[in-house]
PDB file of N, CA and C in Angstrom:
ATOM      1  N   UNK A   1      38.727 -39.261 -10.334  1.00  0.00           N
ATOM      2  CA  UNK A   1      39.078 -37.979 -10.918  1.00  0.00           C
ATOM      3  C   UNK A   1      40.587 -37.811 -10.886  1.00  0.00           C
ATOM      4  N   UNK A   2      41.076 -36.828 -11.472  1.00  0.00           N
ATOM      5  CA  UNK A   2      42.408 -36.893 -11.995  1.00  0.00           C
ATOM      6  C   UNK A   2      42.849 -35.905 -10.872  1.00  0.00           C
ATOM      7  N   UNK A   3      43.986 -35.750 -10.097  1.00  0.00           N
ATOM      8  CA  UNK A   3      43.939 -34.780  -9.437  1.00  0.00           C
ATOM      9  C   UNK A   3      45.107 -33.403  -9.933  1.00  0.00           C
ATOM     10  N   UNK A   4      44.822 -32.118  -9.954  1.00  0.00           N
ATOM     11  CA  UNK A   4      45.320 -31.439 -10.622  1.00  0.00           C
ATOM     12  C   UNK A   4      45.745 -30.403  -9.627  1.00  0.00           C
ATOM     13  N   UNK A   5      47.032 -29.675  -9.848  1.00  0.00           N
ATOM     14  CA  UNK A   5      47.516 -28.321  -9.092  1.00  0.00           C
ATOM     15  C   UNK A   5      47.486 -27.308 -10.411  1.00  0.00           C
ATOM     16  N   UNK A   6      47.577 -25.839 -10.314  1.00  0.00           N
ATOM     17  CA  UNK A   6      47.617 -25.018 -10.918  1.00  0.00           C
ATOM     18  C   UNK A   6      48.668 -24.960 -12.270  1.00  0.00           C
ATOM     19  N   UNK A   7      48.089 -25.322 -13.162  1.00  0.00           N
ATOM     20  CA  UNK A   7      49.109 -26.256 -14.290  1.00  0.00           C
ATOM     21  C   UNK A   7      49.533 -27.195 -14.748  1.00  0.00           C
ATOM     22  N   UNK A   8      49.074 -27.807 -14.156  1.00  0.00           N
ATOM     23  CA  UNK A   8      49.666 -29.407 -14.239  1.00  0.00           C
ATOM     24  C   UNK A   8      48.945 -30.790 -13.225  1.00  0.00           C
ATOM     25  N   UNK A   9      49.323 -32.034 -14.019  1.00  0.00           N
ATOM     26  CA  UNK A   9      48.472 -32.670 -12.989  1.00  0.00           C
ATOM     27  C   UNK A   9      49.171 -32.989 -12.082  1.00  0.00           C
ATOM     28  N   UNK A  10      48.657 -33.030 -10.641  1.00  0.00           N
ATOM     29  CA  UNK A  10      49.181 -34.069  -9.262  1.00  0.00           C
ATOM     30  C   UNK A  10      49.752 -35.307  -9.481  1.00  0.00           C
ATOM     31  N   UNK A  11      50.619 -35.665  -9.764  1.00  0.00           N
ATOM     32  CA  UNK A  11      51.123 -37.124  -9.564  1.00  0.00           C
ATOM     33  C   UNK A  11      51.120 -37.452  -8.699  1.00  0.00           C
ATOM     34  N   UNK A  12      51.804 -36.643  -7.557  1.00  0.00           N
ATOM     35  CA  UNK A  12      51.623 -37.386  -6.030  1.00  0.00           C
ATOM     36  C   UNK A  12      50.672 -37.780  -5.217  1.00  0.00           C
ATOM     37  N   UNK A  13      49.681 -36.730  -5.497  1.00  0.00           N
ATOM     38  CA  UNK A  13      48.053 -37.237  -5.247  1.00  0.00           C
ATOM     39  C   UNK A  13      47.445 -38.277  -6.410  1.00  0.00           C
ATOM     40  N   UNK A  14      47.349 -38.594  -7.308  1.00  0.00           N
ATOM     41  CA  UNK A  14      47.603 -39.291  -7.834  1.00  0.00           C
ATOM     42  C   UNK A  14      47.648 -41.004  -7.217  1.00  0.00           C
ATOM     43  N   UNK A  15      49.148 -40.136  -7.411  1.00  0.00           N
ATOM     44  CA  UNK A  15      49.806 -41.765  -6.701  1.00  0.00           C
ATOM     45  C   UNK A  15      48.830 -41.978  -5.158  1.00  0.00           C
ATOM     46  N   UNK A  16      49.023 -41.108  -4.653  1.00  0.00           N
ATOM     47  CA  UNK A  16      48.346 -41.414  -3.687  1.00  0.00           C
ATOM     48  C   UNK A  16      46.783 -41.989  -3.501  1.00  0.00           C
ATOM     49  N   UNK A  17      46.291 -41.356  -4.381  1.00  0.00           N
ATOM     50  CA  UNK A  17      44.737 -41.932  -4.445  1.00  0.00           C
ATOM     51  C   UNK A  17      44.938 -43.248  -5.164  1.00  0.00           C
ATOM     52  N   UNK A  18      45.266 -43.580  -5.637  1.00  0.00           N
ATOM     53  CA  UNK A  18      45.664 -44.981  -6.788  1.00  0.00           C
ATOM     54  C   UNK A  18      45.999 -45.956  -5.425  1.00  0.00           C
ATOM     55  N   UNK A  19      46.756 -45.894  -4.787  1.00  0.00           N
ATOM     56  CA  UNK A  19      47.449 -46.685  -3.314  1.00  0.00           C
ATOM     57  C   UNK A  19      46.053 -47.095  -2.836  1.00  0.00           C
ATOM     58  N   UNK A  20      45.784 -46.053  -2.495  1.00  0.00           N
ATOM     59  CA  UNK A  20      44.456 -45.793  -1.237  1.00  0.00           C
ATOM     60  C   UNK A  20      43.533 -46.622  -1.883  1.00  0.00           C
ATOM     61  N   UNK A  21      42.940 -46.685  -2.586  1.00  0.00           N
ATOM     62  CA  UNK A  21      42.270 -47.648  -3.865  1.00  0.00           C
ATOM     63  C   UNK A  21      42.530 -49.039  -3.724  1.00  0.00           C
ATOM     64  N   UNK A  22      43.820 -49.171  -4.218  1.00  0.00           N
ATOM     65  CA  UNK A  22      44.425 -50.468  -4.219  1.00  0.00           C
ATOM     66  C   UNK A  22      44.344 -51.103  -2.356  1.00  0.00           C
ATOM     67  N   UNK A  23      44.908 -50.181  -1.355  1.00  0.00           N
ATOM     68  CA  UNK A  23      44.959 -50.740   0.015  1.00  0.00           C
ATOM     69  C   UNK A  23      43.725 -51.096   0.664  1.00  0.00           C
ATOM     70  N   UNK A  24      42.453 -50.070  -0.168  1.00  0.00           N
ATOM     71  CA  UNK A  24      41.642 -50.949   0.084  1.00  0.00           C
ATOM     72  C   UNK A  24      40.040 -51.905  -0.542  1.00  0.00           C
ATOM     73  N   UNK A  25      41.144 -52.730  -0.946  1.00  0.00           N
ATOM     74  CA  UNK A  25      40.920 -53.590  -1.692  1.00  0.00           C
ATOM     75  C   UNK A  25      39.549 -53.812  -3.179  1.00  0.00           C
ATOM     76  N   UNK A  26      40.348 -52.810  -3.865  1.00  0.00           N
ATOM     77  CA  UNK A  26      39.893 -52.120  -4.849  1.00  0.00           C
ATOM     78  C   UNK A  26      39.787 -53.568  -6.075  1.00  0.00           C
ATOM     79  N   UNK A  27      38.799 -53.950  -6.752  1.00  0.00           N
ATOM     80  CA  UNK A  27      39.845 -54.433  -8.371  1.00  0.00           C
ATOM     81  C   UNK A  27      39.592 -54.265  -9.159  1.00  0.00           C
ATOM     82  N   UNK A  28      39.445 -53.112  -9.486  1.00  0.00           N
ATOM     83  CA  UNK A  28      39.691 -52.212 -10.906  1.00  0.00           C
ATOM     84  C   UNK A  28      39.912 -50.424 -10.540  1.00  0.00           C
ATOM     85  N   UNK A  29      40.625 -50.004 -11.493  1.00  0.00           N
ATOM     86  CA  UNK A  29      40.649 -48.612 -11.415  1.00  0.00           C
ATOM     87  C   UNK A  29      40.063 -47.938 -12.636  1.00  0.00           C
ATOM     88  N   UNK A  30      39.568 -47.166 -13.003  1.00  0.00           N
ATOM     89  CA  UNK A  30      39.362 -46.611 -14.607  1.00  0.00           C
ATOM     90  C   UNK A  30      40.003 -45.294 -14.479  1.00  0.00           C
ATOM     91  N   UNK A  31      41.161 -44.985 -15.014  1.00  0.00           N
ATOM     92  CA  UNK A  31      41.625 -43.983 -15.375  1.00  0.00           C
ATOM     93  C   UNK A  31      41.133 -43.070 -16.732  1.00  0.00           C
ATOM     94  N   UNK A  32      40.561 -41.569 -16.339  1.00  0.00           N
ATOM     95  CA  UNK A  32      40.722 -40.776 -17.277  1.00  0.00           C
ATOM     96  C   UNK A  32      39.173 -41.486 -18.317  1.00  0.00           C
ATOM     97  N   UNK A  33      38.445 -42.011 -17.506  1.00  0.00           N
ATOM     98  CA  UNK A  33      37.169 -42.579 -18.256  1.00  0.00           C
ATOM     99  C   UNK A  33      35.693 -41.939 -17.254  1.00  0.00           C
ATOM    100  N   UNK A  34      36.216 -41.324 -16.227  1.00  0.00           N
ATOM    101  CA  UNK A  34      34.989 -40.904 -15.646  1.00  0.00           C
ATOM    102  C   UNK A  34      34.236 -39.744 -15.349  1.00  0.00           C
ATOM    103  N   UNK A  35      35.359 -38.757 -15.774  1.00  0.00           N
ATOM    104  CA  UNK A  35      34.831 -37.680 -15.253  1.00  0.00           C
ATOM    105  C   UNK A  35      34.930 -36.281 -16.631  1.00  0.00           C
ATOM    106  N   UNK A  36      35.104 -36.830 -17.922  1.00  0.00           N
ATOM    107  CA  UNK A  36      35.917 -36.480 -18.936  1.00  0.00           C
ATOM    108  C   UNK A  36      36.285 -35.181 -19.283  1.00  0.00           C
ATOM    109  N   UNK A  37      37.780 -35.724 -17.982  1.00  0.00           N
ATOM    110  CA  UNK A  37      38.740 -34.857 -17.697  1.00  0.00           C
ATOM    111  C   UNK A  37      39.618 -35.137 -18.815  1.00  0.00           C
ATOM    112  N   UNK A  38      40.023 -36.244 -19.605  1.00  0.00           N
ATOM    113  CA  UNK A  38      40.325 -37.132 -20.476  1.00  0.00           C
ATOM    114  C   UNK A  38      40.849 -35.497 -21.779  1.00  0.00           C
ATOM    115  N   UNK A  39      39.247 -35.255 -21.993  1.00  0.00           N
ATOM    116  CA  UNK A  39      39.193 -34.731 -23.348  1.00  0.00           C
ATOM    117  C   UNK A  39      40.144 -33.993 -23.343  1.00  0.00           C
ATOM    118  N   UNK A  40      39.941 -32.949 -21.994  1.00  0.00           N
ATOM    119  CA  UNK A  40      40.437 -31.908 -21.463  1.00  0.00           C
ATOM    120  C   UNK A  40      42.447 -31.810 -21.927  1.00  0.00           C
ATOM    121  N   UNK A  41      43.128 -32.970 -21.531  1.00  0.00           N
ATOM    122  CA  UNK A  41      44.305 -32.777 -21.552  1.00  0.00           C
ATOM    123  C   UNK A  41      44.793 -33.471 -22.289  1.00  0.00           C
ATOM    124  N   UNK A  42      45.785 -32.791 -22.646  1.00  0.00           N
ATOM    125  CA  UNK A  42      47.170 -32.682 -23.547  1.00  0.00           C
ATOM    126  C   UNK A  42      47.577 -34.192 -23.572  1.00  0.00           C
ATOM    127  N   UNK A  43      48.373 -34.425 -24.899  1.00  0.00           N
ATOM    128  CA  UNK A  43      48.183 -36.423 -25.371  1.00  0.00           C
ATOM    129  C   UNK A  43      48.904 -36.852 -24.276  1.00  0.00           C
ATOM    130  N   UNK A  44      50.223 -35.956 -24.195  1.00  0.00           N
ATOM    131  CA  UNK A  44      51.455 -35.956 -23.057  1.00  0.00           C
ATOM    132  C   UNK A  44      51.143 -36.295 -21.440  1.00  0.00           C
ATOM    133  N   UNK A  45      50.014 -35.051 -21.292  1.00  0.00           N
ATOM    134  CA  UNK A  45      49.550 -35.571 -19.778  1.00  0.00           C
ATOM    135  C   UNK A  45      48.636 -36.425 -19.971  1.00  0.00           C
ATOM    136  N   UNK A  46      47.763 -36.847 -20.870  1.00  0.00           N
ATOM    137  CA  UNK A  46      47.251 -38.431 -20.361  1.00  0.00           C
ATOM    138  C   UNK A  46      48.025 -39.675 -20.286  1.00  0.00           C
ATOM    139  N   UNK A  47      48.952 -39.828 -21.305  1.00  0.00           N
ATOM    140  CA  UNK A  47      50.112 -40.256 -20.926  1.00  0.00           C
ATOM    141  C   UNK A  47      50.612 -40.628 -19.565  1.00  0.00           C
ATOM    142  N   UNK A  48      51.173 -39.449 -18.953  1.00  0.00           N
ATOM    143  CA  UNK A  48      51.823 -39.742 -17.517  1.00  0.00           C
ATOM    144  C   UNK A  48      50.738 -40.151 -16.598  1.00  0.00           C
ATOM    145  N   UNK A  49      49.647 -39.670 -17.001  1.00  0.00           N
ATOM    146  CA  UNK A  49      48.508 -39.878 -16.023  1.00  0.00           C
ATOM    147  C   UNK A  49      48.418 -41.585 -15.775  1.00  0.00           C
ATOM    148  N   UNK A  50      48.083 -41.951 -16.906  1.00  0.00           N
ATOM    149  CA  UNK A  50      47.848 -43.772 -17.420  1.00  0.00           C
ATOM    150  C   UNK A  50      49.395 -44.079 -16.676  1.00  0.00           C
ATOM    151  N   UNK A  51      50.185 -44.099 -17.276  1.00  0.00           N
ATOM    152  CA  UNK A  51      51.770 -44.465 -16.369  1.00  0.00           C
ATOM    153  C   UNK A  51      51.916 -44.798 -15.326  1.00  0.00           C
ATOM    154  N   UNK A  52      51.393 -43.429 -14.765  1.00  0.00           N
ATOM    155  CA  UNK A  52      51.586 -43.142 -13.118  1.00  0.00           C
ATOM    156  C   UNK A  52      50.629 -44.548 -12.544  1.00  0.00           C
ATOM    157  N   UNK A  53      49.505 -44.646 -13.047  1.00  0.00           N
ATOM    158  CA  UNK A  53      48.332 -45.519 -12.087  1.00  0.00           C
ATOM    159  C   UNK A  53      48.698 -46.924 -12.019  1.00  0.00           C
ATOM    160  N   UNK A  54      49.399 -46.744 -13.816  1.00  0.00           N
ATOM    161  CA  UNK A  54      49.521 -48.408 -13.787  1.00  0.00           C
ATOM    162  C   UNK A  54      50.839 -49.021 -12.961  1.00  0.00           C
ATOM    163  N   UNK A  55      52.167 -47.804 -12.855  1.00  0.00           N
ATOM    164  CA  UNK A  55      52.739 -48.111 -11.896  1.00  0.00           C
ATOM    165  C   UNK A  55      52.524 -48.107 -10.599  1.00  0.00           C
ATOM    166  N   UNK A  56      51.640 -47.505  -9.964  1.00  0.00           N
ATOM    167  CA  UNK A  56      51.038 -47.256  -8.921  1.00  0.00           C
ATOM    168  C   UNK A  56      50.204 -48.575  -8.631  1.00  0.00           C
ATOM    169  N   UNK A  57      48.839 -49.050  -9.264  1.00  0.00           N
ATOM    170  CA  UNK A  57      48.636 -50.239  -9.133  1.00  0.00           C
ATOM    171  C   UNK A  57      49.330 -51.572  -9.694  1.00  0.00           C
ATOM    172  N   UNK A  58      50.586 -51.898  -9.783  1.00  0.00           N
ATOM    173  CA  UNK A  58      50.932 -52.643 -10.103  1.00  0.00           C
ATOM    174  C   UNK A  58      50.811 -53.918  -9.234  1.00  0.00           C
ATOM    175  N   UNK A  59      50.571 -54.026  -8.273  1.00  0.00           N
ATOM    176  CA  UNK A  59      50.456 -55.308  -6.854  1.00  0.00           C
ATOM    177  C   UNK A  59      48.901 -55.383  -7.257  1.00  0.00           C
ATOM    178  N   UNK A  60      47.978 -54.655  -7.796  1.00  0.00           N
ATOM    179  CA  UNK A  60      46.480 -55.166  -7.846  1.00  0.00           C
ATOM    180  C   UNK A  60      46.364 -56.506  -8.743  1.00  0.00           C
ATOM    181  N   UNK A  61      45.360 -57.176  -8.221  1.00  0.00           N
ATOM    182  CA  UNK A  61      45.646 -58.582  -8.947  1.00  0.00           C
ATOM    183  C   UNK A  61      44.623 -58.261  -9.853  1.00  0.00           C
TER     184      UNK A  61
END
């Protein structure tokens, strides 16, 4: 799930859940495909959303 504060989405949680994932020993993530939170937001914030994870998991093999 995407994590969201009052307006906007969490990046830092986010980032953080994406880590937590990856540290333990995750290999795959699906962003923005599970809970369709997707529909819900703006082209812009799915955007940063996808960004954020893939920089976030970038060390996942």
């Amino acid at each position: 799930m995407t994590p969201f504060r009052p307006g906007h989405v969490d990046l830092d949680a986010l980032r953080t859940l994406a880590d937590s994932y990856v540290a333990q020993g995750a290999s795959g993530i699906v962003a923005l495909g599970t809970t369709a939170e997707a529909a819900l937001l703006m082209d812009s914030e799915r955007d940063v959303v996808l960004k954020t994870v893939i920089e976030t998991i970038a060390r996942m093999p």
